[in-house]
Protein backbone atom coordinates (compact mmCIF):
# COMPACT_ATOMS: atom_id res chain seq x y z
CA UNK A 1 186.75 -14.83 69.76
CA UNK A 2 185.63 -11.51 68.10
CA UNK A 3 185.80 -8.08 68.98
CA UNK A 4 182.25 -7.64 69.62
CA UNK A 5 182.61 -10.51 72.29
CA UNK A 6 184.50 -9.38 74.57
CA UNK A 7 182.35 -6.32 76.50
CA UNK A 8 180.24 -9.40 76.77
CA UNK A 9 182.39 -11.45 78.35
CA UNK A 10 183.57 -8.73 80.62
CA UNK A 11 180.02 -7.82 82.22
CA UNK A 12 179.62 -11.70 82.22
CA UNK A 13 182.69 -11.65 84.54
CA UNK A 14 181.75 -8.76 86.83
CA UNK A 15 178.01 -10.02 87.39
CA UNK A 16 180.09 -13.24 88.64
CA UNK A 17 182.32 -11.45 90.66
CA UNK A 18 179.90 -9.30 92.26
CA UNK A 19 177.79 -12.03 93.05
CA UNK A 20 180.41 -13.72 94.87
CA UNK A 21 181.02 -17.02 92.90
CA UNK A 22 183.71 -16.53 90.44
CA UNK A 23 183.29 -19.90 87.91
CA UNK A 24 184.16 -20.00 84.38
CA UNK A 25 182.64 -21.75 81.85
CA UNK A 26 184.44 -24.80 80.25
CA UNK A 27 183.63 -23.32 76.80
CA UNK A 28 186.13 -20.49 76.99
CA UNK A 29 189.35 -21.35 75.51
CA UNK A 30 192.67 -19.67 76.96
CA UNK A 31 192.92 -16.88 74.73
CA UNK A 32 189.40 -15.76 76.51
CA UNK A 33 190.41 -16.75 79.79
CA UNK A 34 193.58 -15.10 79.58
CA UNK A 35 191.04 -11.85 78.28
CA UNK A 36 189.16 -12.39 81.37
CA UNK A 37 191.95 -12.53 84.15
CA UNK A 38 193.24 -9.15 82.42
CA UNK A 39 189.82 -7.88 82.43
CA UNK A 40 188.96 -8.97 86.14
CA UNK A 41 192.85 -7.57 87.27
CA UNK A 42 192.17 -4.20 85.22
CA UNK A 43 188.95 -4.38 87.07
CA UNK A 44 190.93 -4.39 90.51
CA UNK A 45 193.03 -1.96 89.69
CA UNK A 46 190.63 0.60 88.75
CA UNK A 47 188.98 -0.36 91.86
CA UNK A 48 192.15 0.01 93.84
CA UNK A 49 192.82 3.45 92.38
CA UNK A 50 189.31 4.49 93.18
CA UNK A 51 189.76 3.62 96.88
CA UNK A 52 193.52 5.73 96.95
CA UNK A 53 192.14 8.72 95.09
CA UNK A 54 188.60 8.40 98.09
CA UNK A 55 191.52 7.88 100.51
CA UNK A 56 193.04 11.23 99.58
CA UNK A 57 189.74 13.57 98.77
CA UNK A 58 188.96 11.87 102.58
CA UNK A 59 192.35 13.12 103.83
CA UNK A 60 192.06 16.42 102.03
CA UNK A 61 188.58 16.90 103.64
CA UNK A 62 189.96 16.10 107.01
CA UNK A 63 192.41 18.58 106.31
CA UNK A 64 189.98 21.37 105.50
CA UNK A 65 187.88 20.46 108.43
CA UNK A 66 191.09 20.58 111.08
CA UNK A 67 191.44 24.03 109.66
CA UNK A 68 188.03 24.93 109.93
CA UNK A 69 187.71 23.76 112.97
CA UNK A 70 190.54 26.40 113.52
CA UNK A 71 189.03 29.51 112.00
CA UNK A 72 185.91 28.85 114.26
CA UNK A 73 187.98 29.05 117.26
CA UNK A 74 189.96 32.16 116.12
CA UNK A 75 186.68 33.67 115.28
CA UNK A 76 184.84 32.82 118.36
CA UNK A 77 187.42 34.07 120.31
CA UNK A 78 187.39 37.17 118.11
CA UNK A 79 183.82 37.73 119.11
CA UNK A 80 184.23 37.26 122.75
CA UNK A 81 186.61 40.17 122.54
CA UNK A 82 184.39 42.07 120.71
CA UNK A 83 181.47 41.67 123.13
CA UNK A 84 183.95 42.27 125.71
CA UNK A 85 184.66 45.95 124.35
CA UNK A 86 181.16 46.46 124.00
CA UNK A 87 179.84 45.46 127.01
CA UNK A 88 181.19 48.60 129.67
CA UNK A 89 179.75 51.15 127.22
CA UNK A 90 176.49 49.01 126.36
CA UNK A 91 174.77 50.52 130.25
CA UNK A 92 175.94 54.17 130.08
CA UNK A 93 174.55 53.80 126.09
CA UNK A 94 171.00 51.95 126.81
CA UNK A 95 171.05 54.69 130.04
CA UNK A 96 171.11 57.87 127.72
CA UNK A 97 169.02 56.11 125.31
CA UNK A 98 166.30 55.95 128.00
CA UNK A 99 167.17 59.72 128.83
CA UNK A 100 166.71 60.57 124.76
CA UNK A 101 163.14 58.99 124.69
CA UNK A 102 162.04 60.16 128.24
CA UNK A 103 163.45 63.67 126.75
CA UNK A 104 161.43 63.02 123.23
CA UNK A 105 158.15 62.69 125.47
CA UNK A 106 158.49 65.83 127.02
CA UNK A 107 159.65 67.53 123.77
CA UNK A 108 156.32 66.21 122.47
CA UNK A 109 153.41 68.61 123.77
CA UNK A 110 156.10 71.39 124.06
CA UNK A 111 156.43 71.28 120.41
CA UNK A 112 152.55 71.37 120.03
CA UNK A 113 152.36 74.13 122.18
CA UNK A 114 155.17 76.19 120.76
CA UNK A 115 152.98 75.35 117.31
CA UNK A 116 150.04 76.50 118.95
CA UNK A 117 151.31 79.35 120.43
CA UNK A 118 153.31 80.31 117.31
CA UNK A 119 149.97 80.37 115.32
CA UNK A 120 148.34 82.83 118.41
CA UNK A 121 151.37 84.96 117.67
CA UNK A 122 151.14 85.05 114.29
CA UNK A 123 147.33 85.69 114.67
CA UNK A 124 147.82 88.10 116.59
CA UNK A 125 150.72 89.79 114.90
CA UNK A 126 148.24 89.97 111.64
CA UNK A 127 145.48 91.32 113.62
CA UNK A 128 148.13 94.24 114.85
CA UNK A 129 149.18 94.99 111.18
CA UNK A 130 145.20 95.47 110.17
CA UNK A 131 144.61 97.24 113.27
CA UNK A 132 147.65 99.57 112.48
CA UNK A 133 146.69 99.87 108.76
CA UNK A 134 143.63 100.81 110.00
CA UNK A 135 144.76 103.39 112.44
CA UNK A 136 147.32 105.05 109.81
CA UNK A 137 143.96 104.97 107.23
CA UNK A 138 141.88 106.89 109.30
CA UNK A 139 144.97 109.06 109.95
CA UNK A 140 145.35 110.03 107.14
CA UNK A 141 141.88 110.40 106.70
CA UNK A 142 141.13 112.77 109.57
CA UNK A 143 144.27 114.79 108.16
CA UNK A 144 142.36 115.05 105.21
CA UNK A 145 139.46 116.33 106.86
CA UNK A 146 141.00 118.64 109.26
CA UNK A 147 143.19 120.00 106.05
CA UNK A 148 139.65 120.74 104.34
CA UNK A 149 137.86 121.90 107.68
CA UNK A 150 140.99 124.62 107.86
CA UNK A 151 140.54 125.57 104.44
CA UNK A 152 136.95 125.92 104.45
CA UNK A 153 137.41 127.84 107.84
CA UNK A 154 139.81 130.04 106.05
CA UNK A 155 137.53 130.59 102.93
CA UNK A 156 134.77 131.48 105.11
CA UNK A 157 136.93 133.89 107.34
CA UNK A 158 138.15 135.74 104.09
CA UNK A 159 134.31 135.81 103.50
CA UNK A 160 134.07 137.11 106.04
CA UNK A 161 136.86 139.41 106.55
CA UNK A 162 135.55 140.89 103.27
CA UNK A 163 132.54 141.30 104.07
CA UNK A 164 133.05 143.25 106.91
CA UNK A 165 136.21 145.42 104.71
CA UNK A 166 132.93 146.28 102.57
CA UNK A 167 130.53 147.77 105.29
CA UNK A 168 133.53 150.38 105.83
């Protein structure tokens, strides 16, 4: 038999094996039978290797999953501790929480009203400065006029004063 016969042959054997009926043909002469036991017992010990290596990935994954298994119980019992810890402090926290935002209400409308009251102040601190400017203008402005009401005064009394030198 050739070369090129012989994938033929072994397909022909494993459609006869997998259908269940394992019959050879009185055609094939020893050399080919011989071929086709080797074949079919290559065949089943490919298979049989298959089925070790799935039995050890299955082992190896039962492995893993005993450990996970393990890290999920360490780390729930992790957590429990932690929620432990947290749980005394977690009233006397939500309790000045509720204090802060009660606190944050009231702050509220003070805040406007300090604002408000801040912009009266300033308002009225402004209206104080022009009022004062104005007061130091017209100061200074009556000064002015008193200091030329005295010297006219004066002028007029030296008028006068000469006035009454020249009747003498």
């Amino acid at each position: 038999m050739q070369t090129g016969e012989h994938p033929q042959l072994q397909q022909q054997l494993m459609v006869q094996n997998s259908s269940g009926s394992l019959s050879f043909n009185s055609n094939l002469s020893k050399e080919d039978e011989e071929m086709s036991r080797s074949a079919l017992s290559n065949f089943r010990a490919k298979e049989e290797e298959i089925e070790r290596k799935k039995m050890e990935v299955r082992e190896k994954v039962q492995a893993q999953l005993g450990r996970v298994e393990e890290e999920t119980k360490r780390l729930a019992t992790i957590r429990e501790e932690l929620e432990g810890l947290a749980d005394p402090m977690r009233k006397e926290v939500a309790l000045v929480r509720k204090k802060i935002d009660a606190v944050n209400k009231e702050l509220k409308p003070l805040g406007h009203t300090c604002q408000k009251k801040e912009k009266e102040y300033k308002d009225a601190l402004e209206a104080f400065n022009d009022k004062n400017k104005e007061k130091v203008q017209l100061i200074t402005k009556l000064m002015e006029l008193v200091s030329e009401s005295e010297r006219l005064r004066l002028k007029k009394l030296e008028e006068l004063s000469k006035n009454i030198d020249s009747l003498q």
